[in-house]
N, C-alpha and C. Protein backbone atom coordinates (compact mmCIF):
# COMPACT_ATOMS: atom_id res chain seq x y z
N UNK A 1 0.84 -1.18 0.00
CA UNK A 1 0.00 0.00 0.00
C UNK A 1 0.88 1.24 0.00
N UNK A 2 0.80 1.80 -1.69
CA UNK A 2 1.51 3.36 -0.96
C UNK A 2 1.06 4.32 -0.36
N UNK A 3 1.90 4.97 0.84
CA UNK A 3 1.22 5.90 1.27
C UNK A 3 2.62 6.85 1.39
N UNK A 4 2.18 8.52 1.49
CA UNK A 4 2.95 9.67 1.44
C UNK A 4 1.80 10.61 2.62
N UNK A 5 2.99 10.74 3.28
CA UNK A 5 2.82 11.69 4.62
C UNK A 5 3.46 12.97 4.55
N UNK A 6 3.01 14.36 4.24
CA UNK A 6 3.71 15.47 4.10
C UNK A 6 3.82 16.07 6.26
N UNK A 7 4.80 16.71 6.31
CA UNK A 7 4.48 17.37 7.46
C UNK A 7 5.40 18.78 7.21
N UNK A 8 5.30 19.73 8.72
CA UNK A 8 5.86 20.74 8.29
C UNK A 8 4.87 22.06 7.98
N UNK A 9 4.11 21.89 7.74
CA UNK A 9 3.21 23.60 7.54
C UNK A 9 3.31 24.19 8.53
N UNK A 10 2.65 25.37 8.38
CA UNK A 10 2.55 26.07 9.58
C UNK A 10 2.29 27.51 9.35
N UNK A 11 1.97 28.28 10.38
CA UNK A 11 2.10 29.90 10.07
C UNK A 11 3.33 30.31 9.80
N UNK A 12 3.84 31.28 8.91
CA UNK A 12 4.78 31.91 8.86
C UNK A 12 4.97 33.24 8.71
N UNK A 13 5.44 34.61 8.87
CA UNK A 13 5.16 35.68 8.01
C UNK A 13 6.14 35.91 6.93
N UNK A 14 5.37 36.82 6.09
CA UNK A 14 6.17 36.87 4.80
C UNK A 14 7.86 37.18 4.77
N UNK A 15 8.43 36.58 4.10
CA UNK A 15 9.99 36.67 3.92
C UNK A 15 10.43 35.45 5.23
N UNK A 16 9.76 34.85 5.28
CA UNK A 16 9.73 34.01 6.34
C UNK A 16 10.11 32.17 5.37
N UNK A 17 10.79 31.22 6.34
CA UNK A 17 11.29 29.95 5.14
C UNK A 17 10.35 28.73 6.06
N UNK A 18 10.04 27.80 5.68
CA UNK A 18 9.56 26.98 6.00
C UNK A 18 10.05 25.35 5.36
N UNK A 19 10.26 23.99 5.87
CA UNK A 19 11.07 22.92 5.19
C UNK A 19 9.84 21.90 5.26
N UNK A 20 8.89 21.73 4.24
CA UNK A 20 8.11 20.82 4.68
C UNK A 20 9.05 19.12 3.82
N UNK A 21 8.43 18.16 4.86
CA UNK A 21 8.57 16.66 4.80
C UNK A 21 7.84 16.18 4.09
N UNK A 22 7.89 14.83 2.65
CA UNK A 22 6.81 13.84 2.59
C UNK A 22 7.54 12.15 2.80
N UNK A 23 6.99 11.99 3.47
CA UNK A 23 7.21 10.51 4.12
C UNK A 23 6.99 9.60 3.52
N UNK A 24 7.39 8.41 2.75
CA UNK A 24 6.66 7.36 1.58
C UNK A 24 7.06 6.48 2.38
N UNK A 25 6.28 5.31 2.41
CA UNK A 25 5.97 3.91 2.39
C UNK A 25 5.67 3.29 1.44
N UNK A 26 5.74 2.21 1.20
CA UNK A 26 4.70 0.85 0.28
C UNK A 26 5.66 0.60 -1.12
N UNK A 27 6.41 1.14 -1.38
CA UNK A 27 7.22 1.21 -2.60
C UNK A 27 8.86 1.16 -2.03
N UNK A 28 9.13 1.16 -3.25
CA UNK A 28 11.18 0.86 -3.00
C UNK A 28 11.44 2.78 -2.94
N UNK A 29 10.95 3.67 -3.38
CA UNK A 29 11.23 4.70 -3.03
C UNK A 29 12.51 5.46 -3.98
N UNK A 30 13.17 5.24 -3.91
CA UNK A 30 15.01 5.30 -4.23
C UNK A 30 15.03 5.16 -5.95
N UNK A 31 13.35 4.86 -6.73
CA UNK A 31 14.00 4.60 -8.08
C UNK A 31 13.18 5.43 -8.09
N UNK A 32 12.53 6.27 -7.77
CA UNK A 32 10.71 6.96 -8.32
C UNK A 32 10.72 8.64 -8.14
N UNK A 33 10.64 9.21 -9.14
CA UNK A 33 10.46 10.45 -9.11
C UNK A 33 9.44 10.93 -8.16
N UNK A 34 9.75 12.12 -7.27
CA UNK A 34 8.36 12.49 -5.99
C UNK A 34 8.50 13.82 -6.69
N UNK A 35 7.23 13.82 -6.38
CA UNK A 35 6.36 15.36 -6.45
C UNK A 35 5.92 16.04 -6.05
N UNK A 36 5.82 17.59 -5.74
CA UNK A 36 5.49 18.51 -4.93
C UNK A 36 4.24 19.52 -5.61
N UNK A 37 2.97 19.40 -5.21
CA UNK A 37 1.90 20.53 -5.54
C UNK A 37 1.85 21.13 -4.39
N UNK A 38 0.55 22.57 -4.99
CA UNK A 38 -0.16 23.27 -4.04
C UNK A 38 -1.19 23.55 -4.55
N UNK A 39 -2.44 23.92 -3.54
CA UNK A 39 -3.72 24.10 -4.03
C UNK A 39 -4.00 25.17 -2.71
N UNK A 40 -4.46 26.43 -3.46
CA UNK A 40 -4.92 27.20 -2.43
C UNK A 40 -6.46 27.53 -2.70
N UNK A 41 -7.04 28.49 -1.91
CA UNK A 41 -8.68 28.04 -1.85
C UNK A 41 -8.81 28.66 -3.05
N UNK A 42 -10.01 28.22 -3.65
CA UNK A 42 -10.67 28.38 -5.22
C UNK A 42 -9.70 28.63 -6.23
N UNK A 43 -8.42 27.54 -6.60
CA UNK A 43 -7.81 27.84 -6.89
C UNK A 43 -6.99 26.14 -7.53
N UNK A 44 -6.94 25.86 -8.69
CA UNK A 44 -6.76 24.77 -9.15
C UNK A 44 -5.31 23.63 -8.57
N UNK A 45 -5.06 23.21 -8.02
CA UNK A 45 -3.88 22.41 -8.11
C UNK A 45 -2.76 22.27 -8.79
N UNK A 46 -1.84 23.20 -8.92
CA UNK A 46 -0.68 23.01 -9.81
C UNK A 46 0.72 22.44 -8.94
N UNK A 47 1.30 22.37 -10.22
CA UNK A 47 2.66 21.64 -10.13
C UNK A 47 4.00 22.42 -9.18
N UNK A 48 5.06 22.19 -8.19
CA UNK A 48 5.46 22.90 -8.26
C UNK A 48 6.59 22.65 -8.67
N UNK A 49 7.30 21.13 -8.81
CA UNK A 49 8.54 20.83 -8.96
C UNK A 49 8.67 19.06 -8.58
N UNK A 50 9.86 18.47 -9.39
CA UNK A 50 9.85 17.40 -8.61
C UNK A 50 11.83 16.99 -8.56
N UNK A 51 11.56 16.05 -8.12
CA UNK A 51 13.19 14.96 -7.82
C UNK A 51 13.26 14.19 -8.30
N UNK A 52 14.08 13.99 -9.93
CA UNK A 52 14.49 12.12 -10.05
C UNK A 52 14.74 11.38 -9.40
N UNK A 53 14.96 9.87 -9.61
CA UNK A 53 15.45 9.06 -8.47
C UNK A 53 16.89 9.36 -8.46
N UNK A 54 17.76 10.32 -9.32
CA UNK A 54 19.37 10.43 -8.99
C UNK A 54 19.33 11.60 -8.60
N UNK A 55 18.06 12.44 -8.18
CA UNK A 55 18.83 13.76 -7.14
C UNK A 55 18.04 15.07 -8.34
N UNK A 56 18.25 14.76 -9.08
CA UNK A 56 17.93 15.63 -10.22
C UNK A 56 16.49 16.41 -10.15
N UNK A 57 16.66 17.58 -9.81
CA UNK A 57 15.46 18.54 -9.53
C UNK A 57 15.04 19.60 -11.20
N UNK A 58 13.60 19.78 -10.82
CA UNK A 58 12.81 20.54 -11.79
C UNK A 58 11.72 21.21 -11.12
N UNK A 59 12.61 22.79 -10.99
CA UNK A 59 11.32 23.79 -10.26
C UNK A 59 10.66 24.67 -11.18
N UNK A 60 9.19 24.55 -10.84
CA UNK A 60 8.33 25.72 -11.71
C UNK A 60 9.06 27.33 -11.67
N UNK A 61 8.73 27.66 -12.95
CA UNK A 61 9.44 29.31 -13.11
C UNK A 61 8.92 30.23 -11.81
N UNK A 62 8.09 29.99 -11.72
CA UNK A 62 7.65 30.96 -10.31
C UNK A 62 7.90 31.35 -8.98
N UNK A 63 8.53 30.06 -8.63
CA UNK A 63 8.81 29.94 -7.49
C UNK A 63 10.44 29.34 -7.46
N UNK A 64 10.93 29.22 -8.57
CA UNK A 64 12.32 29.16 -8.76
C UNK A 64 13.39 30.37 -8.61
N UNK A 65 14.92 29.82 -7.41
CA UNK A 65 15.31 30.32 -6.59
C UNK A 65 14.47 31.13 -5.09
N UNK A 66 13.38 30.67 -5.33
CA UNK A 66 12.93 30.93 -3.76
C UNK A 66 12.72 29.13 -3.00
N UNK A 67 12.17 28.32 -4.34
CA UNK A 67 12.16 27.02 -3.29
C UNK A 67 13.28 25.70 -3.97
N UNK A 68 13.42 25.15 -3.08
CA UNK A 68 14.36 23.96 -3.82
C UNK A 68 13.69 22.68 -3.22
N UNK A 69 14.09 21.74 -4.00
CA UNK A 69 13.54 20.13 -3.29
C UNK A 69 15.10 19.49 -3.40
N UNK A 70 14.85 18.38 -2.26
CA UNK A 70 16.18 17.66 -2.21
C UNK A 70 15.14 16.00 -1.41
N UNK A 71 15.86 15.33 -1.81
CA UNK A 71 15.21 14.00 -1.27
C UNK A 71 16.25 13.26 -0.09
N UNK A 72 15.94 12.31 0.85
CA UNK A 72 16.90 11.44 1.83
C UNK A 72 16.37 10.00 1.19
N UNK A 73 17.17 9.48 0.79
CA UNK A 73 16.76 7.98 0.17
C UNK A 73 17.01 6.81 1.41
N UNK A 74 17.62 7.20 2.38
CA UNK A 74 17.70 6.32 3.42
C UNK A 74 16.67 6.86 4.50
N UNK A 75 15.76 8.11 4.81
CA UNK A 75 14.86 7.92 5.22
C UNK A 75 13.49 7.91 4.63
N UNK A 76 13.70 7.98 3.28
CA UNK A 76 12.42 7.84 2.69
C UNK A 76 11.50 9.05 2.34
N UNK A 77 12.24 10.16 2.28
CA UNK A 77 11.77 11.25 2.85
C UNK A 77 12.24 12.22 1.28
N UNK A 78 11.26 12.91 1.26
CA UNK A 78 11.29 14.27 -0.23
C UNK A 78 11.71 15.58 0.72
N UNK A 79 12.10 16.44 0.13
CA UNK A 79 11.65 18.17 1.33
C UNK A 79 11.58 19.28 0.09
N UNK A 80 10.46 19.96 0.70
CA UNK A 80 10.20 21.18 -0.43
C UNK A 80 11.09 22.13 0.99
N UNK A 81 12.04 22.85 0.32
CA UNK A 81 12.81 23.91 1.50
C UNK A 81 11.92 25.45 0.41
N UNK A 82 11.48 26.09 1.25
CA UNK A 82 10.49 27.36 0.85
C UNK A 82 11.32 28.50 1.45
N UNK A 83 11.58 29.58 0.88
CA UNK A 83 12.65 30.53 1.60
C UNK A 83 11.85 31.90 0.90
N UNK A 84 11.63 33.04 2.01
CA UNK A 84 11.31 34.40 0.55
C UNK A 84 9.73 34.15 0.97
N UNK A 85 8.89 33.56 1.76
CA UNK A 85 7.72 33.38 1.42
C UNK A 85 6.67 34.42 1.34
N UNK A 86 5.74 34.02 0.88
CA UNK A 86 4.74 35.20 0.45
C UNK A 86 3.59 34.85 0.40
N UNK A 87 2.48 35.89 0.80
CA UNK A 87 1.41 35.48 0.85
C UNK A 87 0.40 34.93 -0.02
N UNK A 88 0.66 34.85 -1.50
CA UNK A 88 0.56 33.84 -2.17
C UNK A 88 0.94 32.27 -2.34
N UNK A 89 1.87 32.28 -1.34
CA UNK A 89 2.60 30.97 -1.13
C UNK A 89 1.97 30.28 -0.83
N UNK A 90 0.63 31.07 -0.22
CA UNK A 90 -0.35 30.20 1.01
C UNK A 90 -1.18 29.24 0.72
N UNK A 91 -1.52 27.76 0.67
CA UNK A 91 -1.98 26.98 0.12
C UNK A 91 -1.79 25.63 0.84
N UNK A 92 -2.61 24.76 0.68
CA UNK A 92 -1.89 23.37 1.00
C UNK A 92 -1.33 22.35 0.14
N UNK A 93 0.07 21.81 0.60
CA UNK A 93 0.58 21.30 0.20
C UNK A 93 0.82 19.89 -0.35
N UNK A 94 0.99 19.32 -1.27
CA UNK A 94 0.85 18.17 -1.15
C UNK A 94 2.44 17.45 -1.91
N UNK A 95 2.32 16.08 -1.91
CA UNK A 95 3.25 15.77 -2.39
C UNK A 95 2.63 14.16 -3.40
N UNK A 96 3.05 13.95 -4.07
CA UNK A 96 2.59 12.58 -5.17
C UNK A 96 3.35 12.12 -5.96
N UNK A 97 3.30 10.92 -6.40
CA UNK A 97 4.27 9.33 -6.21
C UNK A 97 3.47 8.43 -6.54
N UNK A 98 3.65 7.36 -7.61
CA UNK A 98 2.92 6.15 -7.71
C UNK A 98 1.07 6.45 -8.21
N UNK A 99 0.81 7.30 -8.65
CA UNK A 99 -0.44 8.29 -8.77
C UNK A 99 -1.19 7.86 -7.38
N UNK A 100 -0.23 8.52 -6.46
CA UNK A 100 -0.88 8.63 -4.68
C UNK A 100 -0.55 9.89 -4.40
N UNK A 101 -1.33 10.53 -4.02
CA UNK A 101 -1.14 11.87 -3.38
C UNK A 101 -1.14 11.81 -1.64
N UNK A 102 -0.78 12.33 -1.09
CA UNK A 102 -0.44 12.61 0.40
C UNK A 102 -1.97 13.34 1.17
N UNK A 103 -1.76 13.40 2.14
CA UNK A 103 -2.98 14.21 2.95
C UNK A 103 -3.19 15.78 2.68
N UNK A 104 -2.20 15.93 2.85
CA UNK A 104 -1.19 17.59 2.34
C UNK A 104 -1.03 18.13 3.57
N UNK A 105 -0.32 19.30 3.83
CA UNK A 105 -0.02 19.88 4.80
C UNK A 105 -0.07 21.27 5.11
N UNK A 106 -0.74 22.42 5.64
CA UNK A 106 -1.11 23.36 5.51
C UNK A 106 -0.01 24.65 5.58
N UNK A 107 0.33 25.70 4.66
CA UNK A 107 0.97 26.48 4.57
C UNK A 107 0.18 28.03 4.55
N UNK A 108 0.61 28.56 5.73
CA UNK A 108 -0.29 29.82 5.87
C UNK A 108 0.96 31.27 6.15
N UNK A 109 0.86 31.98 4.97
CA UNK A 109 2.11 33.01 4.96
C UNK A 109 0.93 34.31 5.15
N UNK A 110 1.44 35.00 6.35
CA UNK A 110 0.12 36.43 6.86
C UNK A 110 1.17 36.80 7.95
N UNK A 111 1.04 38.15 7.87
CA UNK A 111 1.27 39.12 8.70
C UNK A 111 0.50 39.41 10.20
């Protein structure tokens, strides 16, 4: 059974960094590209970036040089590192793998 556990949201204020976690189970992990969305309210689900299984990152123009992803293959673990944040940033997060998406994790950037 795969499953992906994001953690890590939280309040932040703007110019403020945040490191969220996604946690995988049920798969070998170590060969599989992971993925990072966001969905904020009335507001469609897009892409933001992901990790090959050799390390190899691809961030959306938008949010490139403010966020990076890096993966731990011995804990199983993805990280969106968010730096610069902004109140558009604000959304919940998710992460997806194996066409499984995670619970997501809430990101709230306010003054």
């Amino acid at each position: 059974q795969v499953q992906l556990m994001e953690s890590g949201g939280g309040l932040v204020q703007p110019g403020g960094s945040l490191t969220l976690s996604c946690a995988a189970s049920g798969f070998l992990f170590s060969t599989d590209a992971m993925t990072w969305y966001r969905q904020a309210p009335g507001k469609v689900r897009e892409w933001i970036g992901s990790v090959g299984a050799g390390g190899r990152t691809n961030i959306r123009d938008f949010v490139r040089g403010r966020f990076t992803i890096s993966r731990a293959d011995d804990k199983r673990t993805v990280y969106l590192h968010m730096n610069n944040l902004k109140p558009e940033d604000t959304a919940v997060y998710y992460c997806f793998a194996r066409e499984t998406w995670g619970q997501g994790t809430q990101v709230t950037v306010s003054s």
